[in-house]
N, C-alpha and C. Protein backbone atom coordinates (compact mmCIF):
# COMPACT_ATOMS: atom_id res chain seq x y z
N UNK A 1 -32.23 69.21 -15.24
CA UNK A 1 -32.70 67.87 -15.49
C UNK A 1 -33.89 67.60 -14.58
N UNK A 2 -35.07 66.94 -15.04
CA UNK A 2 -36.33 66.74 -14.61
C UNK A 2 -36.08 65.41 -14.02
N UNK A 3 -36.02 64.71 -14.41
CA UNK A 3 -35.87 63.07 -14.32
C UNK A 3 -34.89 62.35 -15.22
N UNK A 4 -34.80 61.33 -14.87
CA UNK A 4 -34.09 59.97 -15.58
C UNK A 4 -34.26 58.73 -14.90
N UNK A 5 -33.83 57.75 -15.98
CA UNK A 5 -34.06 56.36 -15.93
C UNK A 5 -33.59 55.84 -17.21
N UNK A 6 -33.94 54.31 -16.87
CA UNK A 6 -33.18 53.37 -17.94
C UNK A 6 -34.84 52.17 -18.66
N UNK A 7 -34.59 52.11 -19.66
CA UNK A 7 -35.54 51.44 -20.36
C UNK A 7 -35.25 51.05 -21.71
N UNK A 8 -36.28 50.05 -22.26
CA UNK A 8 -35.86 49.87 -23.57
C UNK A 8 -36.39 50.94 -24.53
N UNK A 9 -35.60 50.91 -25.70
CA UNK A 9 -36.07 51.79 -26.90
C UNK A 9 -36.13 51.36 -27.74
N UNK A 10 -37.04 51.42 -29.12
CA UNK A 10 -37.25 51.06 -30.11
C UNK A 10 -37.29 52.55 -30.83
N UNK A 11 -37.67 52.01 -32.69
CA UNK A 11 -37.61 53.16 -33.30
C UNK A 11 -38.70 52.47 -34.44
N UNK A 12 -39.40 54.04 -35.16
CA UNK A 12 -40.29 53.93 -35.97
C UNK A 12 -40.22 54.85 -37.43
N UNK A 13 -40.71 54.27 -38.17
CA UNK A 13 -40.54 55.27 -39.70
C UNK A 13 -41.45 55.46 -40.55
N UNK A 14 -42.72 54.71 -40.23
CA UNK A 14 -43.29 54.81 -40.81
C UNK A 14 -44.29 56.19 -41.30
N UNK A 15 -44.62 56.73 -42.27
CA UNK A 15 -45.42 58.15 -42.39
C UNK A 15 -46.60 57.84 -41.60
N UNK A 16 -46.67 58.98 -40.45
CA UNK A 16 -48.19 59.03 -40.03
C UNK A 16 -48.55 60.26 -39.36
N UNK A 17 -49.44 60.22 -39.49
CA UNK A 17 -49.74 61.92 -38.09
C UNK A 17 -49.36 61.71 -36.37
N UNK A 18 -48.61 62.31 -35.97
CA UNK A 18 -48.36 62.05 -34.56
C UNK A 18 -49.31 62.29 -33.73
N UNK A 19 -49.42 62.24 -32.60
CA UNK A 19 -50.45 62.28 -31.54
C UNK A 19 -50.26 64.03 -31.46
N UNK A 20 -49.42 64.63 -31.37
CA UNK A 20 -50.17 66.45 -31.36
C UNK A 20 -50.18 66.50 -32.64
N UNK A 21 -50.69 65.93 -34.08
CA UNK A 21 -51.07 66.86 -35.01
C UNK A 21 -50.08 66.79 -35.99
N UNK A 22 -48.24 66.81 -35.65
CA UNK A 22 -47.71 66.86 -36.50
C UNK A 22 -47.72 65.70 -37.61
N UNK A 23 -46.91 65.92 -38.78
CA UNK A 23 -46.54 64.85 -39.93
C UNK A 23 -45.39 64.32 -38.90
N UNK A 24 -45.47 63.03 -39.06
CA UNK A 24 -44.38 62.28 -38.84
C UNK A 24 -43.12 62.36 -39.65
N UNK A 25 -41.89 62.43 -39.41
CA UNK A 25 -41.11 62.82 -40.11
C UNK A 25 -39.66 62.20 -39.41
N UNK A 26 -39.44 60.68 -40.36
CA UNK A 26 -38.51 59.91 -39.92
C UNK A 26 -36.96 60.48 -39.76
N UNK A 27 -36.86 61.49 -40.79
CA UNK A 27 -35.48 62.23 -40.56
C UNK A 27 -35.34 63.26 -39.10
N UNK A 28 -36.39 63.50 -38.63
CA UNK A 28 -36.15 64.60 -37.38
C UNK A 28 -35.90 63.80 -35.67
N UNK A 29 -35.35 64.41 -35.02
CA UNK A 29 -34.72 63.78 -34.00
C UNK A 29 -36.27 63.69 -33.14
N UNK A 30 -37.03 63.05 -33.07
CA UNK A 30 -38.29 63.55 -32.15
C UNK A 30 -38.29 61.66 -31.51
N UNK A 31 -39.43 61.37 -30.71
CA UNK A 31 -39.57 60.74 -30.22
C UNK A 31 -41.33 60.44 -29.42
N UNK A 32 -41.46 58.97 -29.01
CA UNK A 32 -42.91 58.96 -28.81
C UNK A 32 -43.15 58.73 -27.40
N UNK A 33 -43.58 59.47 -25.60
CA UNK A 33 -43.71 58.84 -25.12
C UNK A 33 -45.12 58.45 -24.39
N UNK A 34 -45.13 57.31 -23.53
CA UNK A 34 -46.41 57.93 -23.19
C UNK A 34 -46.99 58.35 -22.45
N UNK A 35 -46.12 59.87 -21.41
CA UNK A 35 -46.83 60.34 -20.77
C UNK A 35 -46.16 62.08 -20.75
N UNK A 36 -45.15 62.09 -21.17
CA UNK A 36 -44.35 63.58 -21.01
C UNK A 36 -45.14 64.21 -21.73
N UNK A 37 -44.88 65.72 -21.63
CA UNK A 37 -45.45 66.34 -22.54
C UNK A 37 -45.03 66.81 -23.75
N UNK A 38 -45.41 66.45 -24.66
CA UNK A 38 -45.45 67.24 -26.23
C UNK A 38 -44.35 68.31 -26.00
N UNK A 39 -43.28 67.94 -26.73
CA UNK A 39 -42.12 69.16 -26.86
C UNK A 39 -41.37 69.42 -25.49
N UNK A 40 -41.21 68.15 -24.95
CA UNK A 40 -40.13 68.03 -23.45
C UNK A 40 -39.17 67.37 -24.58
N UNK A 41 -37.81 68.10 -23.95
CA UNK A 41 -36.79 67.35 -24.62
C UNK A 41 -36.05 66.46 -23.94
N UNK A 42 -35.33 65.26 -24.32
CA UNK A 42 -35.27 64.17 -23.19
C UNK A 42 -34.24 63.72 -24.40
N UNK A 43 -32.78 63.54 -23.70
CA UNK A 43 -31.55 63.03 -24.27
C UNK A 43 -31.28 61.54 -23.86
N UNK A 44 -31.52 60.87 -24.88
CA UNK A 44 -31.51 59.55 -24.33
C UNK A 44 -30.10 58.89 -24.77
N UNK A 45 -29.54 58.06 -23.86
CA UNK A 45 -27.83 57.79 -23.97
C UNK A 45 -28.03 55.94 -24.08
N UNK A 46 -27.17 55.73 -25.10
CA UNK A 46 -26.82 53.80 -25.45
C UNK A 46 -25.85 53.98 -24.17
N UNK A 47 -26.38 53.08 -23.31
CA UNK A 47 -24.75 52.85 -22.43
C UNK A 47 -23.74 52.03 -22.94
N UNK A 48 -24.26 51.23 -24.11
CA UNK A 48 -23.06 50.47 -24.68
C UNK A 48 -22.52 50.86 -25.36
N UNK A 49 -22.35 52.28 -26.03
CA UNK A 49 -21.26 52.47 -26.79
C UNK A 49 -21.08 54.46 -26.52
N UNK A 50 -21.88 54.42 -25.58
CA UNK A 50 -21.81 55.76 -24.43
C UNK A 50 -22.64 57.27 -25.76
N UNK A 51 -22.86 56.51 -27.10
CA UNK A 51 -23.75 57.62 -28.17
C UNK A 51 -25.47 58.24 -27.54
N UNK A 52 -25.07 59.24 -27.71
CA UNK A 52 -26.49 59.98 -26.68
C UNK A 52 -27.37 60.93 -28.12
N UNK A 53 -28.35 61.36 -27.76
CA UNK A 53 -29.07 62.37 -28.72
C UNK A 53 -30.16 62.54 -28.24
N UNK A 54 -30.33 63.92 -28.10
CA UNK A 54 -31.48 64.85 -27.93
C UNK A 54 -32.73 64.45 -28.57
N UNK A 55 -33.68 64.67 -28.18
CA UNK A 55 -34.77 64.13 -29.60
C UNK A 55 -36.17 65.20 -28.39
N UNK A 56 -37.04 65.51 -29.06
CA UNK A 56 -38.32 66.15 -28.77
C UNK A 56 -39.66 65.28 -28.73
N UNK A 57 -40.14 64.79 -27.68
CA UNK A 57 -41.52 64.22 -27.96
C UNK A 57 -42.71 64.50 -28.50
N UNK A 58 -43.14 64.23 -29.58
CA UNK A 58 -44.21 64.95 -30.34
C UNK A 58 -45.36 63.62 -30.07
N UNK A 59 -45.48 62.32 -30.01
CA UNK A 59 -46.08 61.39 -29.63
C UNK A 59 -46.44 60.00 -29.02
N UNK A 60 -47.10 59.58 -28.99
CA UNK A 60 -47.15 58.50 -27.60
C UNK A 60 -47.12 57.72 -28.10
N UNK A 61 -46.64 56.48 -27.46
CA UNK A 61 -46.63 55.20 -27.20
C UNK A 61 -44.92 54.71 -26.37
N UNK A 62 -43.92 53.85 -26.87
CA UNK A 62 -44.29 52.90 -27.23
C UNK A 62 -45.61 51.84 -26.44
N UNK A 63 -46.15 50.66 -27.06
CA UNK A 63 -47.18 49.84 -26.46
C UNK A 63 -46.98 48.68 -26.16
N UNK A 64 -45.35 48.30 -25.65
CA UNK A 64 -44.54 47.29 -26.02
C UNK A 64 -44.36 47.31 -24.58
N UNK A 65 -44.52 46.04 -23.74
CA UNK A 65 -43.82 45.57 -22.53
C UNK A 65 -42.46 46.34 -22.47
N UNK A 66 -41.95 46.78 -21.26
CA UNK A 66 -40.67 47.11 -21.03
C UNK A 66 -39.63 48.61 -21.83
N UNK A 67 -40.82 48.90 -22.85
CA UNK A 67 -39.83 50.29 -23.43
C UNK A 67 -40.99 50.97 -23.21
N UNK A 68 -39.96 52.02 -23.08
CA UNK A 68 -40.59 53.47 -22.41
C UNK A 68 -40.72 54.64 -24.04
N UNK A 69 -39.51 54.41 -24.96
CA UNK A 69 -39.31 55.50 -25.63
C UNK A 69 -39.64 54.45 -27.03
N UNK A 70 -40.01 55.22 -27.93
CA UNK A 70 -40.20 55.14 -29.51
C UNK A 70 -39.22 56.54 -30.07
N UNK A 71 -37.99 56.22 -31.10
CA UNK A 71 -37.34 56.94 -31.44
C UNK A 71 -37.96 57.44 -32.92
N UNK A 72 -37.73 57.90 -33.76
CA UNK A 72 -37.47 58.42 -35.01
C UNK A 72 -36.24 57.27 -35.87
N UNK A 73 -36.60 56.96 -37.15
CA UNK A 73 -35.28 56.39 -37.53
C UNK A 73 -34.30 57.06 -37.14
N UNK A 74 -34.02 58.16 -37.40
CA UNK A 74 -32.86 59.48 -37.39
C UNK A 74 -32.28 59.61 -36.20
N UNK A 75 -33.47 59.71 -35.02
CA UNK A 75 -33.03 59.64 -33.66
C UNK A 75 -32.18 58.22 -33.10
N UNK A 76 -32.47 57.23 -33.54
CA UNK A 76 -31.80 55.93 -33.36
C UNK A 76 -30.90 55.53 -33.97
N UNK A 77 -30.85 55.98 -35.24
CA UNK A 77 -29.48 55.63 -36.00
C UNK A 77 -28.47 56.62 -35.67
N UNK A 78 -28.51 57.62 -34.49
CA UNK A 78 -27.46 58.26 -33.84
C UNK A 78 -26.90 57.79 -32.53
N UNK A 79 -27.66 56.43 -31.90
CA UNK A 79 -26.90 55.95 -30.57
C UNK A 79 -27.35 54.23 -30.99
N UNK A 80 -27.60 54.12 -32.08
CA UNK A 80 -27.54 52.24 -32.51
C UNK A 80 -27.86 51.98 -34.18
N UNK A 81 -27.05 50.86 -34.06
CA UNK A 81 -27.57 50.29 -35.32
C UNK A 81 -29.06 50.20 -35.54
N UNK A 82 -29.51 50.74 -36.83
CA UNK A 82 -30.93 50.32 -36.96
C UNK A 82 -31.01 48.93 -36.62
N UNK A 83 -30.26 47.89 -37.25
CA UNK A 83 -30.44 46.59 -37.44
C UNK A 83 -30.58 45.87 -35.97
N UNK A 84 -30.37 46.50 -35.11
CA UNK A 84 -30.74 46.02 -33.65
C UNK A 84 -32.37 46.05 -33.64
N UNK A 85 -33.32 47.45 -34.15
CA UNK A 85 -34.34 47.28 -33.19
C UNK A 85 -34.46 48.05 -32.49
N UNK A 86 -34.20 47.29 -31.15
CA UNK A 86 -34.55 48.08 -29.76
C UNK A 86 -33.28 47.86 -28.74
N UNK A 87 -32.88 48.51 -27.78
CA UNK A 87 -31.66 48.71 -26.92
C UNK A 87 -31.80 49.16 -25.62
N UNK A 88 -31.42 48.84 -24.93
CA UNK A 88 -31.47 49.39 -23.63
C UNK A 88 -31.24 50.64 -23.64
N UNK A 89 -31.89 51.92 -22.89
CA UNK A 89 -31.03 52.98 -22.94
C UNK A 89 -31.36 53.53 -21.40
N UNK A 90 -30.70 54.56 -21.38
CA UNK A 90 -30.81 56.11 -20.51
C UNK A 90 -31.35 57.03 -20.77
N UNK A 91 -32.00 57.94 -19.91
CA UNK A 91 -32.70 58.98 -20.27
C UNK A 91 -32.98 59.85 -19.57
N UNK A 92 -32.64 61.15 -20.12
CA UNK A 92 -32.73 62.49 -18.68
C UNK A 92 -33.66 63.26 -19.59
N UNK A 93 -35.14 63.59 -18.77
CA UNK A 93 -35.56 64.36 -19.35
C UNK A 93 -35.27 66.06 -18.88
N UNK A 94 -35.11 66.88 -19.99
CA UNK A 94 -34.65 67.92 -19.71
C UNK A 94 -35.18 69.12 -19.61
N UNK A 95 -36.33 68.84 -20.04
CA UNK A 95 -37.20 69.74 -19.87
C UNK A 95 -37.86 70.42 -21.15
């Protein structure tokens, strides 16, 4: 484990090109941040209902006061209700 911390998360779906190049692709566990590097994997955990998931950073942002991570639909609908939004979470990046 590289690091960790706690921040908010949000999630995104819309089709677009990511910041390295790839297709965006709402079903894959990936994630946006904005400073790790491209293809660090970083398991981010809901402390409220203790659901965690792996996800790969392929691009940056979020640009939002207070969150650190932008999920994937796919990646978020594995540790929250979509219908939340955004959530507090945890996060160990792993390298």
């Amino acid at each position: 484990m590289v690091d960790t911390g706690s921040c908010g998360a949000s999630f995104y779906s819309e089709g677009q090109l990511t910041a390295n190049g790839e297709t965006f692709d709402p079903s894959a566990l990936t994630a946006a941040h904005k400073t790790l590097p491209f293809n660090t994997k970083v398991r981010v955990t809901n402390p409220a209902n203790g659901k965690s998931v792996t996800v790969r950073i392929n691009d940056r942002g979020p640009f939002i006061e207070g969150r650190c991570l932008d999920l994937s639909r796919a990646a978020f609908a594995e540790i929250a209700s979509l219908d939340q939004g955004h959530v507090e979470v945890r996060y160990e990046v792993l390298g």
